[in-house]
C-alpha atoms as a PDB file:
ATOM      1  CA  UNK A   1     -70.104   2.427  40.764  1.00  0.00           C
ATOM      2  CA  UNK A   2     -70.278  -0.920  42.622  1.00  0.00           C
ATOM      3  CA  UNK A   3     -71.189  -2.994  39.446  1.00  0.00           C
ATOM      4  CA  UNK A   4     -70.854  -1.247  36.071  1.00  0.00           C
ATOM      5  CA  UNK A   5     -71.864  -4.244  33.789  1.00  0.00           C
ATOM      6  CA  UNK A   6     -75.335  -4.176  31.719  1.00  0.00           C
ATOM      7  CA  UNK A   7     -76.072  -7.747  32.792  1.00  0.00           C
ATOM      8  CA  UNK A   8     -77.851  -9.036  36.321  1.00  0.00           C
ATOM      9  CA  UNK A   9     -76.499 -11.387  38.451  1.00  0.00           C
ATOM     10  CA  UNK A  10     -75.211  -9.168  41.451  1.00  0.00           C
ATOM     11  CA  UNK A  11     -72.525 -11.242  43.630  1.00  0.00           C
ATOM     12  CA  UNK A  12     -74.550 -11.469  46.950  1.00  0.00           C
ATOM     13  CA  UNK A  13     -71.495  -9.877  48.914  1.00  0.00           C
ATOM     14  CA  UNK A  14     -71.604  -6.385  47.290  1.00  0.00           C
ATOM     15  CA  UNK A  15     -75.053  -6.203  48.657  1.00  0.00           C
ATOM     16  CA  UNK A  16     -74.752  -4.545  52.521  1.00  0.00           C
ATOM     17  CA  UNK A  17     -76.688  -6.846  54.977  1.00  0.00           C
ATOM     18  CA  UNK A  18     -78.090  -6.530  58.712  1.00  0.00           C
ATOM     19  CA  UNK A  19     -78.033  -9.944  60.364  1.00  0.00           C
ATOM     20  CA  UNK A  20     -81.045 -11.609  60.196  1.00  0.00           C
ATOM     21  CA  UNK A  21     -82.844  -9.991  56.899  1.00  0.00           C
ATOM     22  CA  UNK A  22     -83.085 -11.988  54.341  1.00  0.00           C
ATOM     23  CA  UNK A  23     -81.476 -11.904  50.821  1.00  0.00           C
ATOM     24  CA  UNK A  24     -82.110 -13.135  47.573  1.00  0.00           C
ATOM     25  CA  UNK A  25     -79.909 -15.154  46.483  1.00  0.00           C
ATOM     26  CA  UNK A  26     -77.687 -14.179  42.931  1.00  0.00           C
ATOM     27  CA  UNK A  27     -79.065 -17.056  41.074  1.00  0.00           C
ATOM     28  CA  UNK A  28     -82.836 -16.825  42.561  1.00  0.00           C
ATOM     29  CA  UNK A  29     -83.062 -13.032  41.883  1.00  0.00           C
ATOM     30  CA  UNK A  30     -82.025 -13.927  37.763  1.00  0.00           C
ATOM     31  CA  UNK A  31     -85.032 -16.307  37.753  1.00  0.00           C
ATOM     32  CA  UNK A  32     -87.481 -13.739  39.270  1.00  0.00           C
ATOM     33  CA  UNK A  33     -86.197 -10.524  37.178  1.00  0.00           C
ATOM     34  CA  UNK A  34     -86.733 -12.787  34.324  1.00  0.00           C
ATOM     35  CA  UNK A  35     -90.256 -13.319  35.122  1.00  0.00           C
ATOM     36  CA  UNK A  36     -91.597 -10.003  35.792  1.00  0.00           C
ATOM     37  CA  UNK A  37     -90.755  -9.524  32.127  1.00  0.00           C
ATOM     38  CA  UNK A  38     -89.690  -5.739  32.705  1.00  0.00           C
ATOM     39  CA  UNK A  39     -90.620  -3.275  29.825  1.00  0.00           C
ATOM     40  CA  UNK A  40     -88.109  -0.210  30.433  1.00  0.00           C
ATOM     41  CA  UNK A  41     -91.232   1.899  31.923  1.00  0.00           C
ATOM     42  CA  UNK A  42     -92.571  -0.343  34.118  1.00  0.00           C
ATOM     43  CA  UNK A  43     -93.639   0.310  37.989  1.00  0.00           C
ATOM     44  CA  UNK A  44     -92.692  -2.527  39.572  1.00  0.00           C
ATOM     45  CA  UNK A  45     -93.835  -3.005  43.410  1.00  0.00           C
ATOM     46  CA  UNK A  46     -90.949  -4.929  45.030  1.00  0.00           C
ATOM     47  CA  UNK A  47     -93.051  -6.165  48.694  1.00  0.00           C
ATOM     48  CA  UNK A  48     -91.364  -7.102  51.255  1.00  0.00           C
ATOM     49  CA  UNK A  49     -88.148  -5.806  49.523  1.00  0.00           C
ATOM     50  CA  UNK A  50     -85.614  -6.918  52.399  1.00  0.00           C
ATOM     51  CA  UNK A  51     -82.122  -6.077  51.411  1.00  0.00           C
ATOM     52  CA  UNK A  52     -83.634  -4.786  47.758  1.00  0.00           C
ATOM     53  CA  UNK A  53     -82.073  -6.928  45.571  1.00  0.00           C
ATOM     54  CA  UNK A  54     -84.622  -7.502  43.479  1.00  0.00           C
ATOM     55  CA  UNK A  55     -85.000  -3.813  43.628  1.00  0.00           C
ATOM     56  CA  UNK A  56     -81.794  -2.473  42.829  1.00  0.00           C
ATOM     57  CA  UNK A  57     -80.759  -5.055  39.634  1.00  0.00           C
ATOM     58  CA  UNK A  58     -83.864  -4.415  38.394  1.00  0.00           C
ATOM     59  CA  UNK A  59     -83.610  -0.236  38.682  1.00  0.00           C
ATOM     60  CA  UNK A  60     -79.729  -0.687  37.339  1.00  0.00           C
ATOM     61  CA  UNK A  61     -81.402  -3.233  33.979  1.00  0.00           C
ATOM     62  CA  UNK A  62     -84.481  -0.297  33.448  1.00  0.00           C
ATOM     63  CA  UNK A  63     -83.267   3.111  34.238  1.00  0.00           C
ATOM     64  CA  UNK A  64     -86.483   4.324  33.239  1.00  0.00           C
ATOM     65  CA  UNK A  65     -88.866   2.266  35.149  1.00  0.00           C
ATOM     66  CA  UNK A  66     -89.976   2.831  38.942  1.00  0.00           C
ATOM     67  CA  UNK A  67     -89.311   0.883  41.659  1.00  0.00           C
ATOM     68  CA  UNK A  68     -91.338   1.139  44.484  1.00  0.00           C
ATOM     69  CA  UNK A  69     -89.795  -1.469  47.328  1.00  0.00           C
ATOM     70  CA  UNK A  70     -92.256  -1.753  50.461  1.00  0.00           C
ATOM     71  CA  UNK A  71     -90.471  -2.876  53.743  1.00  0.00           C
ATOM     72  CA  UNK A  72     -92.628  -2.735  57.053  1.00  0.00           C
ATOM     73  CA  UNK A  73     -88.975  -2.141  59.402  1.00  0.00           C
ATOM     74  CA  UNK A  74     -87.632   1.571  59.550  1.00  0.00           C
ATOM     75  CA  UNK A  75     -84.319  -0.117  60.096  1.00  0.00           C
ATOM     76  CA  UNK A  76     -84.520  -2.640  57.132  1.00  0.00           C
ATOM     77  CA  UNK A  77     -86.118  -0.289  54.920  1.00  0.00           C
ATOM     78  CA  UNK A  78     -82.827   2.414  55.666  1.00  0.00           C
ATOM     79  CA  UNK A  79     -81.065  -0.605  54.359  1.00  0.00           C
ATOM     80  CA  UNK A  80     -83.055  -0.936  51.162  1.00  0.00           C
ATOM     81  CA  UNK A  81     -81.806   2.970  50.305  1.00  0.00           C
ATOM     82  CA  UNK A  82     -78.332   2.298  51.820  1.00  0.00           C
ATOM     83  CA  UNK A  83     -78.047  -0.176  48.882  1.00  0.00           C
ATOM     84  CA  UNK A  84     -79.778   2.161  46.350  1.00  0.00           C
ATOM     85  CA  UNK A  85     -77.154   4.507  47.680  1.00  0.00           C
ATOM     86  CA  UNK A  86     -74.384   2.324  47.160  1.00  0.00           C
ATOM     87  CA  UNK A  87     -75.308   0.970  43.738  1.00  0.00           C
ATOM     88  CA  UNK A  88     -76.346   4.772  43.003  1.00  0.00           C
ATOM     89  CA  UNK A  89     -79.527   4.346  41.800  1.00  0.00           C
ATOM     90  CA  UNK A  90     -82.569   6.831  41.201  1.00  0.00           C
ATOM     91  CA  UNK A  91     -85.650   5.264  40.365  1.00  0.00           C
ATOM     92  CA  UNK A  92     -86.219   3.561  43.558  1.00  0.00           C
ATOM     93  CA  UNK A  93     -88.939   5.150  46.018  1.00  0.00           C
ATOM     94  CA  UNK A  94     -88.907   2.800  49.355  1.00  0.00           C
ATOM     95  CA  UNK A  95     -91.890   3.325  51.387  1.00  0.00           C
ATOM     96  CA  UNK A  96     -92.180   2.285  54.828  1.00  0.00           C
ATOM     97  CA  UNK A  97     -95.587   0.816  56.067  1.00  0.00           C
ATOM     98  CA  UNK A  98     -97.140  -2.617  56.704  1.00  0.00           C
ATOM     99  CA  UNK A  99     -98.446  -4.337  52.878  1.00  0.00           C
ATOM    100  CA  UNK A 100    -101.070  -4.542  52.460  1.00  0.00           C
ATOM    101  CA  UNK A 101    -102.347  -1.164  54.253  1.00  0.00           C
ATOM    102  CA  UNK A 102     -99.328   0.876  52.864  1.00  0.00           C
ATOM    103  CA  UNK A 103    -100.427   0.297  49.236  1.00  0.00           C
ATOM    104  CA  UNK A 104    -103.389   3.212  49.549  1.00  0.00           C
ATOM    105  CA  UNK A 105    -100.609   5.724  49.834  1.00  0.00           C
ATOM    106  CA  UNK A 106     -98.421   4.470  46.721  1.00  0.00           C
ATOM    107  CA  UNK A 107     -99.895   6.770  43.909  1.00  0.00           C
ATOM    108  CA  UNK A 108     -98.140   4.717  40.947  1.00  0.00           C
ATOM    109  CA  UNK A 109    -100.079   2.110  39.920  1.00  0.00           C
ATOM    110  CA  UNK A 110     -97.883  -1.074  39.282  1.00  0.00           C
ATOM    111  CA  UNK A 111     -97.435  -3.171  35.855  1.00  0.00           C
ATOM    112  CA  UNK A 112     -95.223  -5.637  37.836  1.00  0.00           C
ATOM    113  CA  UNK A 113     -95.126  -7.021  41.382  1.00  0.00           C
ATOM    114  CA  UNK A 114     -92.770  -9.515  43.178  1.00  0.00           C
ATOM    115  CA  UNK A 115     -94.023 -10.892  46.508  1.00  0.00           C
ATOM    116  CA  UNK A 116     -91.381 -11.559  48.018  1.00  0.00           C
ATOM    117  CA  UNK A 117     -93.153 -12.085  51.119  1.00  0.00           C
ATOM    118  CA  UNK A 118     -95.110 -11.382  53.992  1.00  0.00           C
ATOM    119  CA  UNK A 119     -98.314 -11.803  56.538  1.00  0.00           C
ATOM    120  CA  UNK A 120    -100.725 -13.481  54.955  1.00  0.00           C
ATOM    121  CA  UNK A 121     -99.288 -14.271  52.058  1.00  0.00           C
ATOM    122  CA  UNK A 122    -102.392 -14.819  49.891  1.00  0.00           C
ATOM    123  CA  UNK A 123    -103.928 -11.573  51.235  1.00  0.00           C
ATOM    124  CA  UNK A 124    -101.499  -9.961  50.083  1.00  0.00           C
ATOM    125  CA  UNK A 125    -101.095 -11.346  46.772  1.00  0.00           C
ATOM    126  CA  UNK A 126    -104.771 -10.568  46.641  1.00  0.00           C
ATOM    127  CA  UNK A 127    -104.559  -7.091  47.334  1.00  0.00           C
ATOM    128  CA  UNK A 128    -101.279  -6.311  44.985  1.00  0.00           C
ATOM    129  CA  UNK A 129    -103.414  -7.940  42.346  1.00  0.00           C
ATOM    130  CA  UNK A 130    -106.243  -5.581  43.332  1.00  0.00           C
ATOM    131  CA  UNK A 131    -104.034  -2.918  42.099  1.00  0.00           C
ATOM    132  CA  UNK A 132    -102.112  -4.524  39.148  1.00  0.00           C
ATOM    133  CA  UNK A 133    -103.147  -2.476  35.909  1.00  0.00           C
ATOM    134  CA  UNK A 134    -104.793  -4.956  33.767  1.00  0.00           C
ATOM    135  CA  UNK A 135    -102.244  -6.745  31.699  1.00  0.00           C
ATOM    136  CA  UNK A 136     -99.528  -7.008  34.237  1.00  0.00           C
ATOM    137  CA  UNK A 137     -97.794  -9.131  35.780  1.00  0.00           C
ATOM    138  CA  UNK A 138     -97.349 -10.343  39.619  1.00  0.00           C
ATOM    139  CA  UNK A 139     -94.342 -12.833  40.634  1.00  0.00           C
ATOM    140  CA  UNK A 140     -94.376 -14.219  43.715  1.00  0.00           C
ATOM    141  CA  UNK A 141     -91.941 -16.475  45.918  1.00  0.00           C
ATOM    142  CA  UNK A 142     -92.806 -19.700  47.972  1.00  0.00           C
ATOM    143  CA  UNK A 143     -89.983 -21.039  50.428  1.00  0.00           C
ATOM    144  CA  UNK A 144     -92.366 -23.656  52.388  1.00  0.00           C
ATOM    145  CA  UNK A 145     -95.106 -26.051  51.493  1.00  0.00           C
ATOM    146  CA  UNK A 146     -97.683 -24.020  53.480  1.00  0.00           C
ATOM    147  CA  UNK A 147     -96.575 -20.732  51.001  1.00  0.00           C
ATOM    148  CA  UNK A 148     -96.710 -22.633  47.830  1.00  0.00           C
ATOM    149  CA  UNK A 149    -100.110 -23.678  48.562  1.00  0.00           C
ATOM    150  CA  UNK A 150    -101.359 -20.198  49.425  1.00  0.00           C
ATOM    151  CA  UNK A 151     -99.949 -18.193  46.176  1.00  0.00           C
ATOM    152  CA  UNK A 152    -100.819 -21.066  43.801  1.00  0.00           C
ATOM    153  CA  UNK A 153    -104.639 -20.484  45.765  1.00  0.00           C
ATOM    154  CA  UNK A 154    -104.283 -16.951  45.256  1.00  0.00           C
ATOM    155  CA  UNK A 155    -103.388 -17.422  41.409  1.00  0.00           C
ATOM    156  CA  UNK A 156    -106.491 -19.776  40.747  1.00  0.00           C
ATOM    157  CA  UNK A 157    -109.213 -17.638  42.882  1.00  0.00           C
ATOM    158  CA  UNK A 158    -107.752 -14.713  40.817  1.00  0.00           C
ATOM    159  CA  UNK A 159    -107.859 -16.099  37.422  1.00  0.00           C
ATOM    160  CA  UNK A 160    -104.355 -15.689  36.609  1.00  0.00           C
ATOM    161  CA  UNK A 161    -103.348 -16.202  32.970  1.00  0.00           C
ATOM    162  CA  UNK A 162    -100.459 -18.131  31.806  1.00  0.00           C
ATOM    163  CA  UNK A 163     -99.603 -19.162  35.258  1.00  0.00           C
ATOM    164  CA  UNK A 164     -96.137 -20.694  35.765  1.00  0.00           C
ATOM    165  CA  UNK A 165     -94.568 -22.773  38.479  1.00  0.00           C
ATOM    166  CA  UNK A 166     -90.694 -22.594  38.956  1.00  0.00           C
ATOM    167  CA  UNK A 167     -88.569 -25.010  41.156  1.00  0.00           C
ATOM    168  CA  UNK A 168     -85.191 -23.666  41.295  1.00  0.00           C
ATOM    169  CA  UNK A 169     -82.805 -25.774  43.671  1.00  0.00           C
ATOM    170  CA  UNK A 170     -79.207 -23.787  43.358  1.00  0.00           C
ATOM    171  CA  UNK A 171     -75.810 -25.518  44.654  1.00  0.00           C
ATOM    172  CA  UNK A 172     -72.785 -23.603  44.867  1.00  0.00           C
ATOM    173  CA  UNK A 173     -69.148 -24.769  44.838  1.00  0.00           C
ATOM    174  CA  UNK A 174     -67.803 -23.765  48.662  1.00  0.00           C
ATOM    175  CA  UNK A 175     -64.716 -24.342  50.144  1.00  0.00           C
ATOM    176  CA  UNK A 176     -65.001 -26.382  53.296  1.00  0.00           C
ATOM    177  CA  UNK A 177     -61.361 -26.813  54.365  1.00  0.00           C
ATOM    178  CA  UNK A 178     -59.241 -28.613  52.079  1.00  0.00           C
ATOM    179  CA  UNK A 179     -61.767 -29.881  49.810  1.00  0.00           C
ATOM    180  CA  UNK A 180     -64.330 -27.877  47.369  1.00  0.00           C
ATOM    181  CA  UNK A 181     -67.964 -29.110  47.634  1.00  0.00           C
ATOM    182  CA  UNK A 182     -71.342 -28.310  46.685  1.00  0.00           C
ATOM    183  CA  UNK A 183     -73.516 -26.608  48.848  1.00  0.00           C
ATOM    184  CA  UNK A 184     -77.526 -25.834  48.481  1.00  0.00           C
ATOM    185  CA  UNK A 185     -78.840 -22.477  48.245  1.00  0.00           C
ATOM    186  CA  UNK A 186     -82.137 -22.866  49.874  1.00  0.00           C
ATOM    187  CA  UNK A 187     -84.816 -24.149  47.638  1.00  0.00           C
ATOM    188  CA  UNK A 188     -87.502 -22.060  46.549  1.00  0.00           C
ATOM    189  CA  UNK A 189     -90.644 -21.988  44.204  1.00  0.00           C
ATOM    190  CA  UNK A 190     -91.122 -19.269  41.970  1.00  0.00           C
ATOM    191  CA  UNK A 191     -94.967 -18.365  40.326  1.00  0.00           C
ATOM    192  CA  UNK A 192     -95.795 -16.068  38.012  1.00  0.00           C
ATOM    193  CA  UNK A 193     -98.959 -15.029  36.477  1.00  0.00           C
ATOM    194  CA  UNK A 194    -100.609 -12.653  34.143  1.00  0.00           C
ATOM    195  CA  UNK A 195    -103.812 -10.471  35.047  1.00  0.00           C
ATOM    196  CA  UNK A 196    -105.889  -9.911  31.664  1.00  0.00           C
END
């Protein structure tokens, strides 16, 4: 098994990557798994799953919840469950389709979502929530100004409960020749709310 300890926190490299897709970061993805506030039976929706992650630490943490992780790209999503391959799990279903249309033919109703992304942004936070069983919980991320102000929107117009705001800026100690430095892992904003 590629990681065989009970804890998240994933070294990025184990992950397989195609150039271009994007992948959250170690630290990021500890924030965001800590949001969703997994119960062991939850159905998250992972949208806009990328690489999967978010996906695959949280389907190793709850081997009893379902992981649904949408990805739009045939060739992105076969890496999603190259990764579920390699990390051998079995509780993540990856559906391909564009979010929101794809969600009509997911039959689980979600507890959790994580937004990880996508066209609108606020439409589709909107239409997750839509089918968020009450008392859930959506988490969604924010990597420009323009995003930020579009999920924190989305949160009011929905009535969100106990909405938080996250800033995480991340630097990691690289080696850049002879000398060790500190280098930023792209900022990002991280909001969570509740839907009661």
């Amino acid at each position: 098994m590629a990681w065989h300890y009970k804890t998240p926190g994933i070294p990025d490299q184990l992950f397989q990557r195609l150039p271009g897709i994007p992948l959250t970061k170690r630290e990021a993805r500890l924030l965001i798994i800590s949001a969703l506030r997994m119960e062991a039976d939850s159905v998250l929706w992972d949208i806009g799953a990328g690489t999967g992650t978010i996906s695959v630490e949280v389907a190793l943490l709850c081997p009893q919840a379902q992981i649904i992780a949408v990805e739009r790209d045939e060739e992105v999503a076969d890496l999603v469950r190259r990764n579920c391959e390699h990390f051998q799990t079995r509780n993540i279903t990856v559906v391909e389709g564009n979010a929101p249309e794809c969600f009509a033919q997911i039959t689980m109703k979600p507890d959790r979502i994580c937004l990880g992304g996508g066209k609108p942004i606020k439409t589709l936070l909107s239409e997750a929530w839509d089918a968020l069983r009450d008392g859930g919980r959506a988490v969604a991320m924010a990597t420009n100004l323009e995003q930020l102000y579009q999920l924190s929107e989305g949160f009011s117009e929905l009535q969100a409960r106990n909405v938080e705001v996250v800033q995480a800026a991340i630097n990691r100690l690289e080696t850049q020749g002879m000398r060790q430095v500190f280098a930023a892992v792209d900022p990002m904003f991280i909001l969570s709310g509740e839907k009661i």
